[in-house]
Protein backbone atom coordinates (compact mmCIF):
# COMPACT_ATOMS: atom_id res chain seq x y z
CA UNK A 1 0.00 0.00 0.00
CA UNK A 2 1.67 3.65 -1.12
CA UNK A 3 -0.16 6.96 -0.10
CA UNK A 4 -0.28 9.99 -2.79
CA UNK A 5 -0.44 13.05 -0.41
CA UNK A 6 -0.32 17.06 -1.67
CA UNK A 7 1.36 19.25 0.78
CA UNK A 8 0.81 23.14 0.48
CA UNK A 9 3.24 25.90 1.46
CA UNK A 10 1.92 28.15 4.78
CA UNK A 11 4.38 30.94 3.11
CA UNK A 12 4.55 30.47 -0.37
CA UNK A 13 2.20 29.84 -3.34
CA UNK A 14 3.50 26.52 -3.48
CA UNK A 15 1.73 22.84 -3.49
CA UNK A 16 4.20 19.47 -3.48
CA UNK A 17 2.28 16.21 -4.81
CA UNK A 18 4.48 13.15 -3.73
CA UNK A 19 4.13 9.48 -2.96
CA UNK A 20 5.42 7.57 0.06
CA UNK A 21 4.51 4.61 2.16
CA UNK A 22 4.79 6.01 5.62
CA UNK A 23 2.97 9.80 5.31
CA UNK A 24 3.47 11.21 9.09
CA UNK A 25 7.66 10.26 8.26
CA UNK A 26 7.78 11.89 5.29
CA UNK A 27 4.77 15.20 6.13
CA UNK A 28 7.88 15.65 8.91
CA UNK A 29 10.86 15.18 6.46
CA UNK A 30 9.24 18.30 4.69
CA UNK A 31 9.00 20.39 7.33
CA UNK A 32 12.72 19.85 8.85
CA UNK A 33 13.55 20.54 5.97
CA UNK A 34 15.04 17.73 4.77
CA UNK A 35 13.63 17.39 1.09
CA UNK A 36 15.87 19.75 -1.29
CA UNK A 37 12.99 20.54 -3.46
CA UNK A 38 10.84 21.86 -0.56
CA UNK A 39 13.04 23.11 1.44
CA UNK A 40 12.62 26.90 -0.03
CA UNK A 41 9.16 26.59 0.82
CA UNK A 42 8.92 25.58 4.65
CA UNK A 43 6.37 25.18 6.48
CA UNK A 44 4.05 22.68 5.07
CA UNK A 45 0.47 21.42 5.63
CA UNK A 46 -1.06 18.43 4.20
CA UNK A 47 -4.00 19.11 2.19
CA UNK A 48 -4.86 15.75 0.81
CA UNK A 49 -3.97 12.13 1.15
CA UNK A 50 -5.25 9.30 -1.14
CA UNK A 51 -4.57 5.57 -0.61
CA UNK A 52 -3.58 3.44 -3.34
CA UNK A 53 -3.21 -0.44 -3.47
CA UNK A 54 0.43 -0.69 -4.76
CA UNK A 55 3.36 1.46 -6.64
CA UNK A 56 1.70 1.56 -10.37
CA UNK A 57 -1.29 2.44 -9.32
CA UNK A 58 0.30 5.42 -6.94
CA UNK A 59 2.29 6.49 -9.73
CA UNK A 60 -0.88 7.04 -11.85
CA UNK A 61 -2.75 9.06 -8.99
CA UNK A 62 0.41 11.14 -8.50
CA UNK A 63 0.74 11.91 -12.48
CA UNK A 64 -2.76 12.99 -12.67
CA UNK A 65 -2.17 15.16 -9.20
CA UNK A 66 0.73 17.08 -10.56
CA UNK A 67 -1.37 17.74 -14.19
CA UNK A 68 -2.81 20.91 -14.58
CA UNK A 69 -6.29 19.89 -13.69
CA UNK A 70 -5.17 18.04 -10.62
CA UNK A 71 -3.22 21.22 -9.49
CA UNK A 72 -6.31 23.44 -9.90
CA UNK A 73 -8.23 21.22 -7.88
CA UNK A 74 -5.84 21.15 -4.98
CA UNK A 75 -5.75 24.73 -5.33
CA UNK A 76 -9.45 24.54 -4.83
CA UNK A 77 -9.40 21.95 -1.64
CA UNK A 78 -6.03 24.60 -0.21
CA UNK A 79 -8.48 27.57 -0.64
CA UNK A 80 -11.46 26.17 0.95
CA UNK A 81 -9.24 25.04 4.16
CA UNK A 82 -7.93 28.29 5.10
């Protein structure tokens, strides 16, 4: 089992889409910032988090989160949290 999960930036208009198996582990590698590509961006909140049954199939979700229709929408689900 892999978990797609979209973090968005508290400071920065900024939203990370990325895969992992353990979500709390890597939610906290973010914001220590020990990621290179997010580290710019610090602090992070998760927005969304989507199970998936095994590595293909997370691969797909994550593709399709990352597209521009996928980004709009987690712009949409980052704007109705605040």
């Amino acid at each position: 089992m892999v978990w797609v999960y979209d973090l968005s930036s508290l400071e920065y208009n900024y939203i990370y889409v990325g895969m992992t198996i353990n979500v709390d582990e890597r939610l906290n590698r973010h914001n220590r910032g020990r990621e290179r590509t997010t580290k710019p961006y610090l602090p992070f909140r998760l927005i969304y988090i989507e199970k998936c049954e095994n590595r293909l199939e997370g691969r797909k979700r994550e593709k399709y989160w990352k597209s521009g229709i996928g980004k709009e929408r987690l712009r949409k689900l980052r704007d109705e949290k605040k």
